[in-house]
C-alpha atoms as a PDB file:
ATOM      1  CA  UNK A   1       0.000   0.000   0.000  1.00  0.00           C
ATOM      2  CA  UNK A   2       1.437   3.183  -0.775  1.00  0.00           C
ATOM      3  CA  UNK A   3       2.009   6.301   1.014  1.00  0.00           C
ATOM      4  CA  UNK A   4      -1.438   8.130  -0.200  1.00  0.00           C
ATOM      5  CA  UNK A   5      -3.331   4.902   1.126  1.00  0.00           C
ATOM      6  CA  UNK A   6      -2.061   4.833   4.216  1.00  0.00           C
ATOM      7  CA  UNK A   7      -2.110   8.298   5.051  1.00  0.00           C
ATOM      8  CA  UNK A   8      -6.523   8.160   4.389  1.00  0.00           C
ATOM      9  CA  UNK A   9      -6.562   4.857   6.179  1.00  0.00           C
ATOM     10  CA  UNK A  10      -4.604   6.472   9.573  1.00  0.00           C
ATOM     11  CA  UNK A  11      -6.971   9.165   9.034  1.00  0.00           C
ATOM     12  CA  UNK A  12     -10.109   7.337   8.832  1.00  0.00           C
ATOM     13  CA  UNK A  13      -8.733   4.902  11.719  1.00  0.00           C
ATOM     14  CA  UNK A  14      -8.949   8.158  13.633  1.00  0.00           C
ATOM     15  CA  UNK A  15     -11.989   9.465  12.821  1.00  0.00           C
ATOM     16  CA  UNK A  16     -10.540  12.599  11.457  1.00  0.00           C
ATOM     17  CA  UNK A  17     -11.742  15.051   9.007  1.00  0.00           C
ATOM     18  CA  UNK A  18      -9.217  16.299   5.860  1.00  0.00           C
ATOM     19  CA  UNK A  19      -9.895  19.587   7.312  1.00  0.00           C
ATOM     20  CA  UNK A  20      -9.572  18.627  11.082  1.00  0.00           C
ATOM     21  CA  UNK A  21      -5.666  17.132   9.752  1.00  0.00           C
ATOM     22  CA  UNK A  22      -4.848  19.758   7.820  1.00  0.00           C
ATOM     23  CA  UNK A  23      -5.608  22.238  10.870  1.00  0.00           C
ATOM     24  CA  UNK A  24      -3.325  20.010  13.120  1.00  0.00           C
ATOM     25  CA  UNK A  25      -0.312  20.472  10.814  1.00  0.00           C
ATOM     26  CA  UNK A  26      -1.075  23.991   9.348  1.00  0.00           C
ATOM     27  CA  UNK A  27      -2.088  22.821   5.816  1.00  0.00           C
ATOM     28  CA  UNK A  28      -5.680  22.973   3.535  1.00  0.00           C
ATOM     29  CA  UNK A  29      -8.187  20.819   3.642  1.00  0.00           C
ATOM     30  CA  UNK A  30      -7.263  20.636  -0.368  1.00  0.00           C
ATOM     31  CA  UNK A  31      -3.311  19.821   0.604  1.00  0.00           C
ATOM     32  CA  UNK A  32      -4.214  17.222   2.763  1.00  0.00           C
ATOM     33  CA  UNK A  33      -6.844  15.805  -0.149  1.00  0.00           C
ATOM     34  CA  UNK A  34      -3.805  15.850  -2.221  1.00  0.00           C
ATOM     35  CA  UNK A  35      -1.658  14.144  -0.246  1.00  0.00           C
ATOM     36  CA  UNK A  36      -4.045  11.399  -0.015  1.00  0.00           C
ATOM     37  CA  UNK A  37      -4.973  11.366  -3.631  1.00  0.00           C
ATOM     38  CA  UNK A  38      -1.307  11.085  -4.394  1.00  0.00           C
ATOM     39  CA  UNK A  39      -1.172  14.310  -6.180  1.00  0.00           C
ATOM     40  CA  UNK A  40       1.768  15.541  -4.231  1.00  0.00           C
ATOM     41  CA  UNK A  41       4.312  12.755  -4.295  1.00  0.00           C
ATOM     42  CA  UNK A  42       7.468  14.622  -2.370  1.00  0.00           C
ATOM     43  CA  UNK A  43       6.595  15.061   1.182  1.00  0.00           C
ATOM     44  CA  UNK A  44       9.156  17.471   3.625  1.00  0.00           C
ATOM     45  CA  UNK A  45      10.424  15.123   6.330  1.00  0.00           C
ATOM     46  CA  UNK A  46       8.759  17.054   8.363  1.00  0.00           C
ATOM     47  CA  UNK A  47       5.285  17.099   6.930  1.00  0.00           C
ATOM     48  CA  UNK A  48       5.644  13.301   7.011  1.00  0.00           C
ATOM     49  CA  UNK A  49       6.245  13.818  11.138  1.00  0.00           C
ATOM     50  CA  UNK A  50       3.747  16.191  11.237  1.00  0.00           C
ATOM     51  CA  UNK A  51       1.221  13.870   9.464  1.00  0.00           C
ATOM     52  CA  UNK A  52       2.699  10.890  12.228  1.00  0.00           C
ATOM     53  CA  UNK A  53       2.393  12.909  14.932  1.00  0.00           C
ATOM     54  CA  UNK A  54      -1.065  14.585  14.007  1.00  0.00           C
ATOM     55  CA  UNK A  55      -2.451  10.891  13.858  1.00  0.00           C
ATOM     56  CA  UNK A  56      -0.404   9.263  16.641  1.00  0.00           C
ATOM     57  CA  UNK A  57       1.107   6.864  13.792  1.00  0.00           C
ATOM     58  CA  UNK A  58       4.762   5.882  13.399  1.00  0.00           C
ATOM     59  CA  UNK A  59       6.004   7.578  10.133  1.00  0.00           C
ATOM     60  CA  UNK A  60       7.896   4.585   8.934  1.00  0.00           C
ATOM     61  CA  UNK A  61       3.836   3.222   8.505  1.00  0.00           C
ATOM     62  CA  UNK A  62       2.882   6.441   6.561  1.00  0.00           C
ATOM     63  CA  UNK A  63       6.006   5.319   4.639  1.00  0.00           C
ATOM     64  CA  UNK A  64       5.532   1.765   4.028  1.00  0.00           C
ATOM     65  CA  UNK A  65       8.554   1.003   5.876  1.00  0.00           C
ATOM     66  CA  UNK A  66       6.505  -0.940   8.365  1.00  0.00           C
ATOM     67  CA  UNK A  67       3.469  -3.222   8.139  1.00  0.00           C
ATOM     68  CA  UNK A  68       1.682  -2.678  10.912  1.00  0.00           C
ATOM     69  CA  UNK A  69      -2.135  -1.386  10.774  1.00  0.00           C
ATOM     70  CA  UNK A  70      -2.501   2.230  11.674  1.00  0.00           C
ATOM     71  CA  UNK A  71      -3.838   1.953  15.137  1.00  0.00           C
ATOM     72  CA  UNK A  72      -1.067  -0.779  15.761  1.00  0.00           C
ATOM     73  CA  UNK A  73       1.906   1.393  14.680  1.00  0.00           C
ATOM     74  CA  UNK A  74       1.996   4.145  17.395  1.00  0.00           C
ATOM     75  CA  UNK A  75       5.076   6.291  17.523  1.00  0.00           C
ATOM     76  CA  UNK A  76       6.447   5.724  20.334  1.00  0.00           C
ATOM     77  CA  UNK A  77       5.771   1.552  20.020  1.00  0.00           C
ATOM     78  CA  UNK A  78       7.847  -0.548  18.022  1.00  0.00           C
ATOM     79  CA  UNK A  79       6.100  -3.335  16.153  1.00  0.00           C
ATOM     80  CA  UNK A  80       6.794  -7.107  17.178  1.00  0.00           C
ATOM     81  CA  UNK A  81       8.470  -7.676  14.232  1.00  0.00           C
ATOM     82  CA  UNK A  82      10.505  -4.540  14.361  1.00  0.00           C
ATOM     83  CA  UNK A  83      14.328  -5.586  13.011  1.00  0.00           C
ATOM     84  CA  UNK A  84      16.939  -3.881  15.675  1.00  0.00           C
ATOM     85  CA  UNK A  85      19.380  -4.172  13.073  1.00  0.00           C
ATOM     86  CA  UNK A  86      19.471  -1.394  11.324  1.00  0.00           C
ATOM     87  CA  UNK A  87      22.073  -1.446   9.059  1.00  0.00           C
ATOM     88  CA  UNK A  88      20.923  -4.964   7.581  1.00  0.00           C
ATOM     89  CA  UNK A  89      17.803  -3.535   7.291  1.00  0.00           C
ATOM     90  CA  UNK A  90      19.077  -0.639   5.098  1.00  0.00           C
ATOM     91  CA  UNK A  91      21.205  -2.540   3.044  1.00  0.00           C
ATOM     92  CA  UNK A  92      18.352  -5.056   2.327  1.00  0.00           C
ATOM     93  CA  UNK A  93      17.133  -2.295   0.621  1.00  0.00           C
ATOM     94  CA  UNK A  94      19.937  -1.162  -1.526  1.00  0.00           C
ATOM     95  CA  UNK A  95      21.061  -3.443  -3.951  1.00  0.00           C
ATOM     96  CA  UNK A  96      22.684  -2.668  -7.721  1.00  0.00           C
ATOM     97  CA  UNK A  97      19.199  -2.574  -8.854  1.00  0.00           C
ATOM     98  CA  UNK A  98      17.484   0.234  -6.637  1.00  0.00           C
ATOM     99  CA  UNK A  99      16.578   3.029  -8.527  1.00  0.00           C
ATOM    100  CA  UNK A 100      17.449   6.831  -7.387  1.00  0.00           C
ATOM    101  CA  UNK A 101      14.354   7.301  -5.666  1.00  0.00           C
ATOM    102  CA  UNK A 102      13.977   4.197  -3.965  1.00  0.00           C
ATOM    103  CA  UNK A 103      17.486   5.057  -2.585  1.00  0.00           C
ATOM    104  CA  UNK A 104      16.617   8.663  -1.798  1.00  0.00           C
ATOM    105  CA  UNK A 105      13.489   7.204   0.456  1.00  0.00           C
ATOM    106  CA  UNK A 106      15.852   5.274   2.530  1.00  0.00           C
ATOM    107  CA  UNK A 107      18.192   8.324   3.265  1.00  0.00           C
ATOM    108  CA  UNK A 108      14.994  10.547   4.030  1.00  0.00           C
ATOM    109  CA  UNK A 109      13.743   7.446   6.457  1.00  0.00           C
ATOM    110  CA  UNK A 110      17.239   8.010   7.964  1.00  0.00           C
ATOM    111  CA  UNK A 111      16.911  11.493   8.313  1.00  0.00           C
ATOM    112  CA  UNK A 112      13.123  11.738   9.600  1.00  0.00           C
ATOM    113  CA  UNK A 113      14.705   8.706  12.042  1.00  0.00           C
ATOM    114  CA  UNK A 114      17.538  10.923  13.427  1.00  0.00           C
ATOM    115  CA  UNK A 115      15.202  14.026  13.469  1.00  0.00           C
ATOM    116  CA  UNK A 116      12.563  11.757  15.861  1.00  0.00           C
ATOM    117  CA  UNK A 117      15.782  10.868  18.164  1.00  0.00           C
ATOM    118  CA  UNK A 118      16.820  14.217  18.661  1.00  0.00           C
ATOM    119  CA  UNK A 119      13.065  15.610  18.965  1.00  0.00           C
ATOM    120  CA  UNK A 120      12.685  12.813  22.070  1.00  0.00           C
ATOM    121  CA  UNK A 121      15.780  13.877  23.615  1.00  0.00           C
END
């Protein structure tokens, strides 16, 4: 399921209006309707936290990155499944055939990842 998908389904898991979201994180009802229609495909790391935090998700599930249902993938919860080995994880993920962009998701996971560590601190 891809980013646009998920982002609805947290949304709807929540019972939350486009408009009630885009309030939250200080966006349209129309950008928010766009994010979810897919229409706007390149996200700020920090709209993507903004999103997670706004709907009490972890933003690796907004990203894919993780499996879990919406209401299962809280931020501050890591899934059962959750790999604490990081760098295997990311190298799973880049091989000789990844494409740019898949490879410039990873380092924006890593970023939004270090962003969340420092914004806990």
């Amino acid at each position: 399921m891809c980013f646009s998908k998920r982002l609805k389904k947290a949304r709807e898991a929540k019972g939350m209006t486009l408009s009630e979201l885009g309030k939250r994180i200080g966006k349209t009802e129309a950008t928010v309707q766009r994010y979810e229609s897919g229409n706007i495909k390149n996200l700020k790391n920090e709209t993507i936290e903004q999103l997670a935090d706004a709907l009490n998700v972890n933003p690796a599930y907004l990203m894919g990155w993780i499996t879990d249902k919406p209401e299962n993938s809280f931020m501050n919860e890591e899934p059962a499944h959750y790999n604490h080995n990081h760098a295997e994880v990311i190298a799973a993920h880049i091989d000789d055939d990844a494409t740019e962009e898949e490879i410039e998701e990873i380092l924006a996971y890593i970023e939004m990842r270090k962003s969340l560590r420092n914004k806990h601190k």
